[in-house]
C-alpha atoms as a PDB file:
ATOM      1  CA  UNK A   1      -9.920  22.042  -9.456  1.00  0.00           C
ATOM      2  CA  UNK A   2     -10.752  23.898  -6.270  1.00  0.00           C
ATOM      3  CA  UNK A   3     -14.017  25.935  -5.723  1.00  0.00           C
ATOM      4  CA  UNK A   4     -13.685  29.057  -3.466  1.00  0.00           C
ATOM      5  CA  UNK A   5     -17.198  29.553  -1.107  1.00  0.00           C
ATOM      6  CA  UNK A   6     -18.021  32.912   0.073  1.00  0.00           C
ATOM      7  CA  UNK A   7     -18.235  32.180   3.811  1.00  0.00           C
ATOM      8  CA  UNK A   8     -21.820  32.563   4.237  1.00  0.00           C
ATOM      9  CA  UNK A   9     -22.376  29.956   1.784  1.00  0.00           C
ATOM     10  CA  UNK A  10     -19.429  28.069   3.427  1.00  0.00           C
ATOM     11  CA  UNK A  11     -21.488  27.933   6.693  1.00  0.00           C
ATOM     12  CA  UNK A  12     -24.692  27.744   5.263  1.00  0.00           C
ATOM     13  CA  UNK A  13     -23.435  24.321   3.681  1.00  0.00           C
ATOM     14  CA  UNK A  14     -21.922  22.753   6.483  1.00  0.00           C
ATOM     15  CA  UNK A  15     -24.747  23.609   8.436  1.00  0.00           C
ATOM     16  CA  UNK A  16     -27.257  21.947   5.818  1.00  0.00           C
ATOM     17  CA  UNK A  17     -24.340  18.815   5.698  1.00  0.00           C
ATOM     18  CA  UNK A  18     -24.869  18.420   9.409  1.00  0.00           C
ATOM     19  CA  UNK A  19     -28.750  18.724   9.461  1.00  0.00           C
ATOM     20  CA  UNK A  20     -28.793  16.063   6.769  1.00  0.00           C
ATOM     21  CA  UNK A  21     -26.068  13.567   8.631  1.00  0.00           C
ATOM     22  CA  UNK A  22     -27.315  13.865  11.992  1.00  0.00           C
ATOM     23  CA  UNK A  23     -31.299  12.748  11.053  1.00  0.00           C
ATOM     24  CA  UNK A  24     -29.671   9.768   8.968  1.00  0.00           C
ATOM     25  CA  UNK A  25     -27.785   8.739  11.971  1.00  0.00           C
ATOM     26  CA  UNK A  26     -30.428   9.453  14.222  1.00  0.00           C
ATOM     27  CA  UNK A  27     -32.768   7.271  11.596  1.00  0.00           C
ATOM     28  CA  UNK A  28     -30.342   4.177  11.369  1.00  0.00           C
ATOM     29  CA  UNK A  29     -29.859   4.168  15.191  1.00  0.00           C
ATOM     30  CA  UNK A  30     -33.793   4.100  15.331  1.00  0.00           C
ATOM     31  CA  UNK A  31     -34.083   1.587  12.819  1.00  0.00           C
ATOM     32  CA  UNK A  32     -31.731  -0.658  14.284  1.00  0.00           C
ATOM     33  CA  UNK A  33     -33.105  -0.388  17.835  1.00  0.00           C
ATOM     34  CA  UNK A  34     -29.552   1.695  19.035  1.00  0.00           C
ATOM     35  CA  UNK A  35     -31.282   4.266  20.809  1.00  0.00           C
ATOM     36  CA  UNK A  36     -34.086   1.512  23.043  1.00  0.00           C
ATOM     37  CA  UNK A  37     -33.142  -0.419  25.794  1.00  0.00           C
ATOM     38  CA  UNK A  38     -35.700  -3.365  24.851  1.00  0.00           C
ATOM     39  CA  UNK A  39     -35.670  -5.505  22.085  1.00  0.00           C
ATOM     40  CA  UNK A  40     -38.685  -7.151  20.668  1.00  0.00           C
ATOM     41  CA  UNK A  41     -38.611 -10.939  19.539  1.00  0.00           C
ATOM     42  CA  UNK A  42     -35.782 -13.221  19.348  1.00  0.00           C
ATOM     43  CA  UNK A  43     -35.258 -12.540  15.971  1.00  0.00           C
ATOM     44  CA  UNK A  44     -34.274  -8.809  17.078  1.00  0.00           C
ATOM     45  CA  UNK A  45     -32.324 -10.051  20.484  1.00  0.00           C
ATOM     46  CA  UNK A  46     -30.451 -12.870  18.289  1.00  0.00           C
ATOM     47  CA  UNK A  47     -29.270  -9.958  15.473  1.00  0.00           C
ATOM     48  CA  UNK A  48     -28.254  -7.712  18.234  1.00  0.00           C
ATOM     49  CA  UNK A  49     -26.061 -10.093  20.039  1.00  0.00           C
ATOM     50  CA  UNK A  50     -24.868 -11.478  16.546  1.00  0.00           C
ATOM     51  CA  UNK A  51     -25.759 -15.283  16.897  1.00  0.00           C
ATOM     52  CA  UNK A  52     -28.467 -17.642  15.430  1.00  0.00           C
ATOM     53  CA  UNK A  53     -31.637 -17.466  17.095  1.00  0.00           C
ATOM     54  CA  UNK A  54     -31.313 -21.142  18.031  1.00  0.00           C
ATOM     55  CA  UNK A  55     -28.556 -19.635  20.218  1.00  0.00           C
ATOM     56  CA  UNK A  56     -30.409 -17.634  21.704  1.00  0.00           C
ATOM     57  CA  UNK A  57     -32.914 -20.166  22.577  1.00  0.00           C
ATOM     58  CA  UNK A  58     -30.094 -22.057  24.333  1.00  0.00           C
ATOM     59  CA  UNK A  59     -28.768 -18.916  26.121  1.00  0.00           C
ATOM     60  CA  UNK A  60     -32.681 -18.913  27.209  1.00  0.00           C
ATOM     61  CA  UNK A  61     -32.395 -22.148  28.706  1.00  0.00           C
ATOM     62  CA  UNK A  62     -29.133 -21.463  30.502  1.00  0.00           C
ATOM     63  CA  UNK A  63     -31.058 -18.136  31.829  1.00  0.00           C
ATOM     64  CA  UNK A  64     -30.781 -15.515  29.861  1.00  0.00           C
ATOM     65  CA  UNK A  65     -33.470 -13.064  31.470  1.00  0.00           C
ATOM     66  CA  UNK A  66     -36.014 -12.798  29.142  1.00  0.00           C
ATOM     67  CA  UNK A  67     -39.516 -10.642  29.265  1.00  0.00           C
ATOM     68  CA  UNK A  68     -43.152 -12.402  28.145  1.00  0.00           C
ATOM     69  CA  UNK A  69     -46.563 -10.376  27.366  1.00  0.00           C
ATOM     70  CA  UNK A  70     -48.296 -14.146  27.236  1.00  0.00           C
ATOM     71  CA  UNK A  71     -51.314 -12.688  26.229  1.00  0.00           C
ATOM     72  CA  UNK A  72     -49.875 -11.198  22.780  1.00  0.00           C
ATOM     73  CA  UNK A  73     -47.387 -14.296  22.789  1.00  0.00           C
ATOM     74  CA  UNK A  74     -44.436 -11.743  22.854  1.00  0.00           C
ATOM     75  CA  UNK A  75     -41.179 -11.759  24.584  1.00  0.00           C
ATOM     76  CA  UNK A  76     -39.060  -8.606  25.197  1.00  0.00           C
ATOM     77  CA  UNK A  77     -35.236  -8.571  26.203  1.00  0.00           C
ATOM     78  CA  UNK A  78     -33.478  -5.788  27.622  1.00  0.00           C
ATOM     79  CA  UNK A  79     -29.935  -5.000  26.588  1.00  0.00           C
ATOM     80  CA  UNK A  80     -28.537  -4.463  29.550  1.00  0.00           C
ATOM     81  CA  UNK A  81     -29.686  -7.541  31.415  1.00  0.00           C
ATOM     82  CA  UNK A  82     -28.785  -9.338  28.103  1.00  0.00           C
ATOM     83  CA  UNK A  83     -25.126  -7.545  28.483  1.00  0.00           C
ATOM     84  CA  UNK A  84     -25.096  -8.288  32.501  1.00  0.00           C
ATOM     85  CA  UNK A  85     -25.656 -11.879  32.421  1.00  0.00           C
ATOM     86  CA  UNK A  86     -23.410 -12.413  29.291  1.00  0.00           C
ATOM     87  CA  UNK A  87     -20.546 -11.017  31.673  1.00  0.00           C
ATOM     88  CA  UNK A  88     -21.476 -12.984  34.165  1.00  0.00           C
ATOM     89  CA  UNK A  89     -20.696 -16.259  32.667  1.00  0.00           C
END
């Protein structure tokens, strides 16, 4: 069975379709820190790269650059410095 839209409607539901799928991308990119350059924690930093955060803490050793607020007790790694020094090995 095939439904016929008057074009108006046509448009007016792509239009809609878009509006919705571009804020749920936009909202999943958020979400999973796509759309930041930093990355808070090495539980965020080990998802990202896909490994363990014992990994990670190695990679830290071997030095990975890595970011510290000591007063808060948080560290901060940024992507590209993460991606630089990965292709630098």
């Amino acid at each position: 069975m095939e439904v016929q839209l008057p074009k108006e409607q046509e448009d007016a539901l792509y239009s809609y379709l878009h509006d919705v799928l571009t804020k749920a991308v936009a909202n999943v990119e958020s979400k999973a820190n796509l759309n930041t350059p930093w990355l808070k924690g090495k539980k965020q930093a080990a998802k990202w790269l896909g490994i363990s955060p014992q990994s990670l803490t190695k990679l830290m050793s071997m030095g990975l650059p890595v970011h510290y607020l000591d007063d808060m007790d948080v560290s901060f790694f940024n992507k590209q410095e993460i991606t630089k020094y990965l292709l630098e090995q």
